[in-house]
PDB file of N, CA and C in Angstrom:
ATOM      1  N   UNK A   1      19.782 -11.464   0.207  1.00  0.00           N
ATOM      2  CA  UNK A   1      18.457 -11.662   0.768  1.00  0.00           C
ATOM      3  C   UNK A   1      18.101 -13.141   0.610  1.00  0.00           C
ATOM      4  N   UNK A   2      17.986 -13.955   1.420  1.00  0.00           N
ATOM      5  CA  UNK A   2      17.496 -14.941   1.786  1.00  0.00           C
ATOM      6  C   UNK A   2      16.151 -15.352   0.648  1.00  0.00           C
ATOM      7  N   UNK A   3      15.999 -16.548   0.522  1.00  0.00           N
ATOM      8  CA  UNK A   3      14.786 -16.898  -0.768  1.00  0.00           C
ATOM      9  C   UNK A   3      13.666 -16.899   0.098  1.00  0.00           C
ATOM     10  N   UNK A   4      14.135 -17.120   1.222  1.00  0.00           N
ATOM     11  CA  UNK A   4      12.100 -17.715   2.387  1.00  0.00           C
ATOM     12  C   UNK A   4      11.653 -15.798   2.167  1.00  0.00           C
ATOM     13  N   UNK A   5      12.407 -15.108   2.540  1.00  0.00           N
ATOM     14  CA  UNK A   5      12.201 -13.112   3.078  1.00  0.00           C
ATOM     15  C   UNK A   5      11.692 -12.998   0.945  1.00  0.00           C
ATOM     16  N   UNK A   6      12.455 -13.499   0.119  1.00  0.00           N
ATOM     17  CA  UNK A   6      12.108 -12.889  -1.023  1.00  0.00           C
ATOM     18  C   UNK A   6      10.504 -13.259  -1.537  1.00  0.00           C
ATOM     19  N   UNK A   7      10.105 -14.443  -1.266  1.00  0.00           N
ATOM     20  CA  UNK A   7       9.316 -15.401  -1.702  1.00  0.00           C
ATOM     21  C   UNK A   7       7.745 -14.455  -0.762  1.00  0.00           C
ATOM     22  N   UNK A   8       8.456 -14.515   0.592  1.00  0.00           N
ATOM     23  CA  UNK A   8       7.569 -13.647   1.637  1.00  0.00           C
ATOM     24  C   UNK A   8       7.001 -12.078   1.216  1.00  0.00           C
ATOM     25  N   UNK A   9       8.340 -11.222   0.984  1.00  0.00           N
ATOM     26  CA  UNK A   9       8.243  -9.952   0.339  1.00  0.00           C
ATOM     27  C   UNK A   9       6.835 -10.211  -1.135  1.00  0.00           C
ATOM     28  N   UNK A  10       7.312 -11.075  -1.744  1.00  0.00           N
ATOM     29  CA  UNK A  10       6.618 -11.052  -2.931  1.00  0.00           C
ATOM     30  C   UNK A  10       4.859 -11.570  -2.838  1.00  0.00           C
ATOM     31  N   UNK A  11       4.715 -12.233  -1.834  1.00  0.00           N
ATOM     32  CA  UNK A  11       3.493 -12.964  -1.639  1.00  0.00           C
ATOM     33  C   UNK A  11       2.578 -12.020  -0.582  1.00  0.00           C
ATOM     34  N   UNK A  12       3.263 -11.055  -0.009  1.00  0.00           N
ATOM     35  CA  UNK A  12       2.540  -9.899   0.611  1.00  0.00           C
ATOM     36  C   UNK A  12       2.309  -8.660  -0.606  1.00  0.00           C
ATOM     37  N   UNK A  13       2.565  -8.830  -1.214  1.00  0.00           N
ATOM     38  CA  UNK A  13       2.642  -7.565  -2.624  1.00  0.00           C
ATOM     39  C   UNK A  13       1.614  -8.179  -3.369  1.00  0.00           C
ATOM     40  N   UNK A  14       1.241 -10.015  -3.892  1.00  0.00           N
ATOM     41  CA  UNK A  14       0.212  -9.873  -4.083  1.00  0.00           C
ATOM     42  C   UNK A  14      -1.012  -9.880  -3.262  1.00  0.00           C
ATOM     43  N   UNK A  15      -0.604  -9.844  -1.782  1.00  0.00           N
ATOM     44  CA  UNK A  15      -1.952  -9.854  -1.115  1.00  0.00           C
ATOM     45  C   UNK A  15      -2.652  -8.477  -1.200  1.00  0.00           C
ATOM     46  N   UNK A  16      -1.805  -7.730  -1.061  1.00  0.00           N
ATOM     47  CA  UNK A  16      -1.981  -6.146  -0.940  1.00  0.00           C
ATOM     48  C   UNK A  16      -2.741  -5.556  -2.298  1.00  0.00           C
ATOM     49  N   UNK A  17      -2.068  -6.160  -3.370  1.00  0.00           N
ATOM     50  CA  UNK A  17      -2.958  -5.734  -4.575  1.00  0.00           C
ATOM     51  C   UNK A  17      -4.054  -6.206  -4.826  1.00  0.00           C
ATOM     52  N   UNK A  18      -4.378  -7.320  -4.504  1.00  0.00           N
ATOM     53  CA  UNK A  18      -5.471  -7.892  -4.099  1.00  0.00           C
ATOM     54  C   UNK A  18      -6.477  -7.479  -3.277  1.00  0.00           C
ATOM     55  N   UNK A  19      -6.035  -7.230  -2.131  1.00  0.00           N
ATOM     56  CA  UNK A  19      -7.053  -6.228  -1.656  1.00  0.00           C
ATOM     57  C   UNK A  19      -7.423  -4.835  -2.016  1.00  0.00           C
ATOM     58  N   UNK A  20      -6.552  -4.110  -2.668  1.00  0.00           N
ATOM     59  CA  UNK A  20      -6.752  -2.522  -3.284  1.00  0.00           C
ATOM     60  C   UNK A  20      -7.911  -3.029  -4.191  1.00  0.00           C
ATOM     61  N   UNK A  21      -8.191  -4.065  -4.982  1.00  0.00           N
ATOM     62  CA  UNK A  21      -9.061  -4.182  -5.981  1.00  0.00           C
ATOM     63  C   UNK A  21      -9.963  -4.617  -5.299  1.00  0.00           C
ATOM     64  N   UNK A  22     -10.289  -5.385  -4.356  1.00  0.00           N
ATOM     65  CA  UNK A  22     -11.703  -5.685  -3.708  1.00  0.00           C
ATOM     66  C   UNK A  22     -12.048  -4.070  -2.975  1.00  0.00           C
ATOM     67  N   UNK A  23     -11.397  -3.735  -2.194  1.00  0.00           N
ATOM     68  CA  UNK A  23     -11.518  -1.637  -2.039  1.00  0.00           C
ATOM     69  C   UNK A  23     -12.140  -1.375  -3.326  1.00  0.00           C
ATOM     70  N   UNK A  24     -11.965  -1.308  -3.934  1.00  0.00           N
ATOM     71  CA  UNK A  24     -12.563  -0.531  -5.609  1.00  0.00           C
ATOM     72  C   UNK A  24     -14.087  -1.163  -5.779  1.00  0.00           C
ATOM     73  N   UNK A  25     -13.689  -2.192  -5.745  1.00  0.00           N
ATOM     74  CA  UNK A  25     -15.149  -3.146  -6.314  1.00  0.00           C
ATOM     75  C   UNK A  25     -16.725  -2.596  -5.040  1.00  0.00           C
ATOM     76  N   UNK A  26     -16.452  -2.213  -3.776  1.00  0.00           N
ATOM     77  CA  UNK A  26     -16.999  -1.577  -3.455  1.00  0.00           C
ATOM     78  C   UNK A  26     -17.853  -0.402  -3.895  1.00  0.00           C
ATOM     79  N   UNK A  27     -19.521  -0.318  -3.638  1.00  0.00           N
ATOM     80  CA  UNK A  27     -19.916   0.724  -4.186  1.00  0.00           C
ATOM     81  C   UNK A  27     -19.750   2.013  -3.396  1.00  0.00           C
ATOM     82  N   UNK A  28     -19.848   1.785  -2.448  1.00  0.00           N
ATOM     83  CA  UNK A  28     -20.181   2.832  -1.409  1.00  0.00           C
ATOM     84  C   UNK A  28     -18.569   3.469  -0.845  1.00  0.00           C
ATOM     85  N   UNK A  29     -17.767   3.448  -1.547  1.00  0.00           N
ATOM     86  CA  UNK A  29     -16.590   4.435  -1.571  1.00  0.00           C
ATOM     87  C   UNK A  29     -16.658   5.743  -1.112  1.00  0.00           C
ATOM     88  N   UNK A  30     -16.166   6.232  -0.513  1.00  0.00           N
ATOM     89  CA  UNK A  30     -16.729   7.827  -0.184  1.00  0.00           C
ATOM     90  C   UNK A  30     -15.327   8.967  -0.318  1.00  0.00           C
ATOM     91  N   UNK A  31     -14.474   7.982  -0.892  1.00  0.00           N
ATOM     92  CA  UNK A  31     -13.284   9.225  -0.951  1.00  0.00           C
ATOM     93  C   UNK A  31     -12.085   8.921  -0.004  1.00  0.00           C
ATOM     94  N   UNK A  32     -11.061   8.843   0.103  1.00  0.00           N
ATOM     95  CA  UNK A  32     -10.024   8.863   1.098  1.00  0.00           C
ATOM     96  C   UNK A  32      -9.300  10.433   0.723  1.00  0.00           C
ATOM     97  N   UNK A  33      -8.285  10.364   1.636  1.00  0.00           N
ATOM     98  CA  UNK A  33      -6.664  11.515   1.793  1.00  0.00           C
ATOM     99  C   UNK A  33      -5.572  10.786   1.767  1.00  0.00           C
ATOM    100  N   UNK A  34      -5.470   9.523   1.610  1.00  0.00           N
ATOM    101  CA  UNK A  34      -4.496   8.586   1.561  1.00  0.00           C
ATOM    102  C   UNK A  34      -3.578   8.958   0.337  1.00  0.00           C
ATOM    103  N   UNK A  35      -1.898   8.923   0.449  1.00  0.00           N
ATOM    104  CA  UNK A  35      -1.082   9.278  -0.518  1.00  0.00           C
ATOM    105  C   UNK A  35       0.012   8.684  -0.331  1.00  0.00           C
ATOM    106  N   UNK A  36       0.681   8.804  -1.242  1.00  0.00           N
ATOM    107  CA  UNK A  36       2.394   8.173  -1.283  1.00  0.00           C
ATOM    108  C   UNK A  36       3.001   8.946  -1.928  1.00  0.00           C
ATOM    109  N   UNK A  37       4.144   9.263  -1.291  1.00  0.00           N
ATOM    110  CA  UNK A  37       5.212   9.640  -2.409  1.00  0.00           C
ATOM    111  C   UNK A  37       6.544   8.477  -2.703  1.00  0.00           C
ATOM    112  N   UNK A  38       6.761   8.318  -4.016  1.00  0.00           N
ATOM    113  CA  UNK A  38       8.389   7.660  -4.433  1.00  0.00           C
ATOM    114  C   UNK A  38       9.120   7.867  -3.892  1.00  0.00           C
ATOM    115  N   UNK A  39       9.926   6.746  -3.163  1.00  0.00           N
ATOM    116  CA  UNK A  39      11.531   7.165  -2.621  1.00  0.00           C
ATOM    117  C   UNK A  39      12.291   7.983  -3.380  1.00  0.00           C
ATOM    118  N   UNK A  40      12.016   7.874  -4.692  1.00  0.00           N
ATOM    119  CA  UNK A  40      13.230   8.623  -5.912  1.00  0.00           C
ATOM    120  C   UNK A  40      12.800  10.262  -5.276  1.00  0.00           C
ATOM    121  N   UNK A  41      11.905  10.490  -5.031  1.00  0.00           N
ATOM    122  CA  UNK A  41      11.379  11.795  -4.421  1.00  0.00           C
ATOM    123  C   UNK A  41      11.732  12.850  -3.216  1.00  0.00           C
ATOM    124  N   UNK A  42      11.863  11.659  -2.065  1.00  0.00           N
ATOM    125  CA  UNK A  42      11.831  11.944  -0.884  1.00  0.00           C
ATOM    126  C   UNK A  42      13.608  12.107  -0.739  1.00  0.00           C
ATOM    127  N   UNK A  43      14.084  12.977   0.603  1.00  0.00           N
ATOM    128  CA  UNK A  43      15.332  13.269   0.865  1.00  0.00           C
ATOM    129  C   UNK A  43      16.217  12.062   1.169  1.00  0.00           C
ATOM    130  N   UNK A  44      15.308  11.027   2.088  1.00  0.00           N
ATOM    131  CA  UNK A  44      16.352   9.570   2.140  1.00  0.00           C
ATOM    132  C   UNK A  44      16.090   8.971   1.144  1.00  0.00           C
ATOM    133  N   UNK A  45      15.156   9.007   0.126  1.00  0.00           N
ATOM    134  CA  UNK A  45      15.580   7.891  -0.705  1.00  0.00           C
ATOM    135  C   UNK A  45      14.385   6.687  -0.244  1.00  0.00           C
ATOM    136  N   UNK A  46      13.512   6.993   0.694  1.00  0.00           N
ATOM    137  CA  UNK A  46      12.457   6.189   1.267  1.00  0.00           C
ATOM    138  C   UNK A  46      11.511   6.592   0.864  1.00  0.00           C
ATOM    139  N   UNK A  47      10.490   5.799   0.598  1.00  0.00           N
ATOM    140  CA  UNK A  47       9.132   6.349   0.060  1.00  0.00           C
ATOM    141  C   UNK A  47       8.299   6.800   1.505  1.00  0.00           C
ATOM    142  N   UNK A  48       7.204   7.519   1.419  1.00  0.00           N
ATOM    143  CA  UNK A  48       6.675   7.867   2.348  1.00  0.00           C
ATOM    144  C   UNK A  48       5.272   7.718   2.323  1.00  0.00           C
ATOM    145  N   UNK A  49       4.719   7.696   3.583  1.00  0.00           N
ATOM    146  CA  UNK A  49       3.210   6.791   3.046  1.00  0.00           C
ATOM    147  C   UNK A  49       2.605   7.809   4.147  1.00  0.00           C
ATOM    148  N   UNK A  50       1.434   8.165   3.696  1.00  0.00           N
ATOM    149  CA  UNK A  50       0.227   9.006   4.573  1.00  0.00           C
ATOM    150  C   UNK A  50      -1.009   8.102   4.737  1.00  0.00           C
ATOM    151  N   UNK A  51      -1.476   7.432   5.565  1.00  0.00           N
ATOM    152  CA  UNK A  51      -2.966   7.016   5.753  1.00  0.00           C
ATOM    153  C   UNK A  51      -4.045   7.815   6.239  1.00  0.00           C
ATOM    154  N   UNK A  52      -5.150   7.565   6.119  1.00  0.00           N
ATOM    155  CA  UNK A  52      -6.329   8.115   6.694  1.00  0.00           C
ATOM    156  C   UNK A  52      -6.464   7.747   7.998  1.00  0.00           C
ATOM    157  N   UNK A  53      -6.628   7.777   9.150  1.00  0.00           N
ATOM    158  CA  UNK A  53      -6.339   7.518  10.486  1.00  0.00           C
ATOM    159  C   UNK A  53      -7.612   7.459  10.620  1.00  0.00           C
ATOM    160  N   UNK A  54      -8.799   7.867  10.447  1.00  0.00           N
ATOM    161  CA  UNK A  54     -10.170   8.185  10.766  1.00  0.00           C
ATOM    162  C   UNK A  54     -11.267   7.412   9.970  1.00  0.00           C
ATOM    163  N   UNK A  55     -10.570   6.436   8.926  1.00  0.00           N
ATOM    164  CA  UNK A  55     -11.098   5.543   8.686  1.00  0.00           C
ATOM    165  C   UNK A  55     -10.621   4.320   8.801  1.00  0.00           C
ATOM    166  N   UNK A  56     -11.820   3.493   9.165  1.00  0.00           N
ATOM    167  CA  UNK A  56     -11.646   2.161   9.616  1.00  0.00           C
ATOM    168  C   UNK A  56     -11.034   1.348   8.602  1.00  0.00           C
ATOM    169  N   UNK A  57     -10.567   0.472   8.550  1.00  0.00           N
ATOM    170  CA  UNK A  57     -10.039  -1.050   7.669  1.00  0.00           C
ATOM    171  C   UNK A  57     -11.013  -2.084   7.489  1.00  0.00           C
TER     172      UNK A  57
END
């Protein structure tokens, strides 16, 4: 893997956590259905991701 794709991979992981915590800091939360399961879990070996479709971003 290339250093520019690793450096990239890694600098979107902290954007992402970054935003999950401004989500929180919000008062007016009302609940999601949003889930994940572990690749170690799933039949390929891929993690699998469910979003809420019906709420906005």
């Amino acid at each position: 893997m290339s250093s520019v794709f690793s450096n990239f991979l890694t600098e979107i992981k902290k954007i992402d956590s970054q935003r999950e915590l401004i989500e929180f800091q919000n008062e007016n939360i009302i609940g999601s259905n949003n889930w994940v399961v572990d690749g170690t879990l799933s039949n390929t070996g891929k993690p699998i991701l469910c979003n809420d479709m019906h709420l906005a971003w």
